[in-house]
N, C-alpha and C. Protein backbone atom coordinates (compact mmCIF):
# COMPACT_ATOMS: atom_id res chain seq x y z
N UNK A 1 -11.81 228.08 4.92
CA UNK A 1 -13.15 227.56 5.15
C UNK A 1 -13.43 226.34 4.26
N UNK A 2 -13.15 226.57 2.87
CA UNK A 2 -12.78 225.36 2.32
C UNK A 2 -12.71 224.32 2.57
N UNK A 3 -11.18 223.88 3.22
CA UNK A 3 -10.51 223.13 3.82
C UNK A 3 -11.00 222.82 4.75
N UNK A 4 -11.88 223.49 5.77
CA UNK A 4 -12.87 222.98 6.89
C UNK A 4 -13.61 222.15 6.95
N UNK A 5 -14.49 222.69 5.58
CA UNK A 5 -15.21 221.76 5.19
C UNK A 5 -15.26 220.55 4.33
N UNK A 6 -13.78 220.36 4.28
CA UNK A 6 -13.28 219.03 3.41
C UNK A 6 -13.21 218.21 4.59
N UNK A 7 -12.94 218.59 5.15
CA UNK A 7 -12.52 217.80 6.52
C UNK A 7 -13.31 217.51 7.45
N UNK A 8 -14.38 218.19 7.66
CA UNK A 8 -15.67 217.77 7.95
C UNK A 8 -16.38 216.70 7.29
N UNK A 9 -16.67 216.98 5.70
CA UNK A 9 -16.84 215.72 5.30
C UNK A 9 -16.52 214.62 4.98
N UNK A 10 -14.67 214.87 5.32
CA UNK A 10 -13.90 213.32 5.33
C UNK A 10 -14.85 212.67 6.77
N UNK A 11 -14.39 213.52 8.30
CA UNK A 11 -14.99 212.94 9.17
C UNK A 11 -16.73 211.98 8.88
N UNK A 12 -17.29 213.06 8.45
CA UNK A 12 -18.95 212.59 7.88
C UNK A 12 -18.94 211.31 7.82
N UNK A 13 -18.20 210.49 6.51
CA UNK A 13 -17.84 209.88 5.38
C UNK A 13 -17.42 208.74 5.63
N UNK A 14 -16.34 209.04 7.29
CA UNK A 14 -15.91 207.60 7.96
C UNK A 14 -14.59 207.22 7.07
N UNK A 15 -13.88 207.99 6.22
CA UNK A 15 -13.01 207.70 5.56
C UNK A 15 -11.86 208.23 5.35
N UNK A 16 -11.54 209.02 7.06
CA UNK A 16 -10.51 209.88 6.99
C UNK A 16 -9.25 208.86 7.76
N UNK A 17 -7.58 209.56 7.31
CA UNK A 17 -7.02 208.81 7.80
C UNK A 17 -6.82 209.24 8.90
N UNK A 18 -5.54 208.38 9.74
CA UNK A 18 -5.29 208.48 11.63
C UNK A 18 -4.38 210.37 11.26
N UNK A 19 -4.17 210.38 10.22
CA UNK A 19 -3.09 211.76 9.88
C UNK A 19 -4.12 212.96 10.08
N UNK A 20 -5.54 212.71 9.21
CA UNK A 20 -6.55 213.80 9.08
C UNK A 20 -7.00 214.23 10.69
N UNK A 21 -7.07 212.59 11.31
CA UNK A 21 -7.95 212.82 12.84
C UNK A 21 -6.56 213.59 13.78
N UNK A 22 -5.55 213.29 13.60
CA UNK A 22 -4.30 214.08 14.33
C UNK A 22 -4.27 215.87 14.09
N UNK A 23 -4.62 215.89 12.63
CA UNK A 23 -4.45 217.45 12.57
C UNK A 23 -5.72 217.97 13.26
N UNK A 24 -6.85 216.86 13.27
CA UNK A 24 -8.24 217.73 13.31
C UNK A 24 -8.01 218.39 15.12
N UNK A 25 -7.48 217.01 15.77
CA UNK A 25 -6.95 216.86 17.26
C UNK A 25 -6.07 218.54 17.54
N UNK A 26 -5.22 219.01 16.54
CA UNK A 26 -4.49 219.72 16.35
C UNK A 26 -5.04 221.00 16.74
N UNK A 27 -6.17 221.31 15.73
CA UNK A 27 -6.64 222.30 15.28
C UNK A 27 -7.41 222.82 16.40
N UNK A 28 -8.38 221.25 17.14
CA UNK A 28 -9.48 221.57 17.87
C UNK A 28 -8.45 222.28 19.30
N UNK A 29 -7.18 221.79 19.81
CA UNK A 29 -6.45 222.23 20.87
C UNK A 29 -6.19 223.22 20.74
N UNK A 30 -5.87 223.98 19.17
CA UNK A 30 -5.19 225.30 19.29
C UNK A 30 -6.58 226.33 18.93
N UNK A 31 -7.52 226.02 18.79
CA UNK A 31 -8.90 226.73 19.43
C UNK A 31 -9.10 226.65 20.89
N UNK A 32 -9.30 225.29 20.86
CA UNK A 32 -8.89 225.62 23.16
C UNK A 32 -8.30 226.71 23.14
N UNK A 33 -7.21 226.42 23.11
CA UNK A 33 -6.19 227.28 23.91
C UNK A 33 -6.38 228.57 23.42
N UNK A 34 -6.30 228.89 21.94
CA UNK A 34 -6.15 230.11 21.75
C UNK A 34 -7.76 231.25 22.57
N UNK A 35 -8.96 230.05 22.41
CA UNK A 35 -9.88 231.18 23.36
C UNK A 35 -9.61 230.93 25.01
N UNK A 36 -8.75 229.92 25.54
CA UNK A 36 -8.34 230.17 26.80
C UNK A 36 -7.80 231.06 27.12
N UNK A 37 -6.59 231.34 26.25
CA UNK A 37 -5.62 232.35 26.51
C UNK A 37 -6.56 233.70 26.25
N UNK A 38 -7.40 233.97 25.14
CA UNK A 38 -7.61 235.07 24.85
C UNK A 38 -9.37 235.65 25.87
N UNK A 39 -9.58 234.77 26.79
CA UNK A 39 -10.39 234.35 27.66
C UNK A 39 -9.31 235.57 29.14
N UNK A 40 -7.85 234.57 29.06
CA UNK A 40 -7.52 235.14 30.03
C UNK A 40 -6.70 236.09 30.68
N UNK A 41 -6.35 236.68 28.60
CA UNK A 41 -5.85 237.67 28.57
C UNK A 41 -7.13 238.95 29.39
N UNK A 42 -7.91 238.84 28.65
CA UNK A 42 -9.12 240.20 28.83
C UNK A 42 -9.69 239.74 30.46
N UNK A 43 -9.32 239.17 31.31
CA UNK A 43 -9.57 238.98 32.75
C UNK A 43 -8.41 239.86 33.69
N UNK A 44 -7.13 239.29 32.88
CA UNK A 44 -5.93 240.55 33.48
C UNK A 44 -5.79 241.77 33.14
């Protein structure tokens, strides 16, 4: 949670690098997916 919120306020701040916005890219896909999947697990 920490770390969440470091990274939140790099974004804030306007002073994050293209590396920070790649993991953030990262993170936000493997939330997609992981509530897609777990979306479409409990449907089957």
């Amino acid at each position: 949670m920490k770390y969440y919120k470091a990274v939140l306020n790099k974004i804030a701040s306007h002073n994050y690098t293209p590396r920070d916005g790649l993991l953030l890219l990262i993170v936000i896909s493997l939330l997609f997916f992981g509530t897609a999947f777990g979306i479409i697990s409990l449907l089957w």
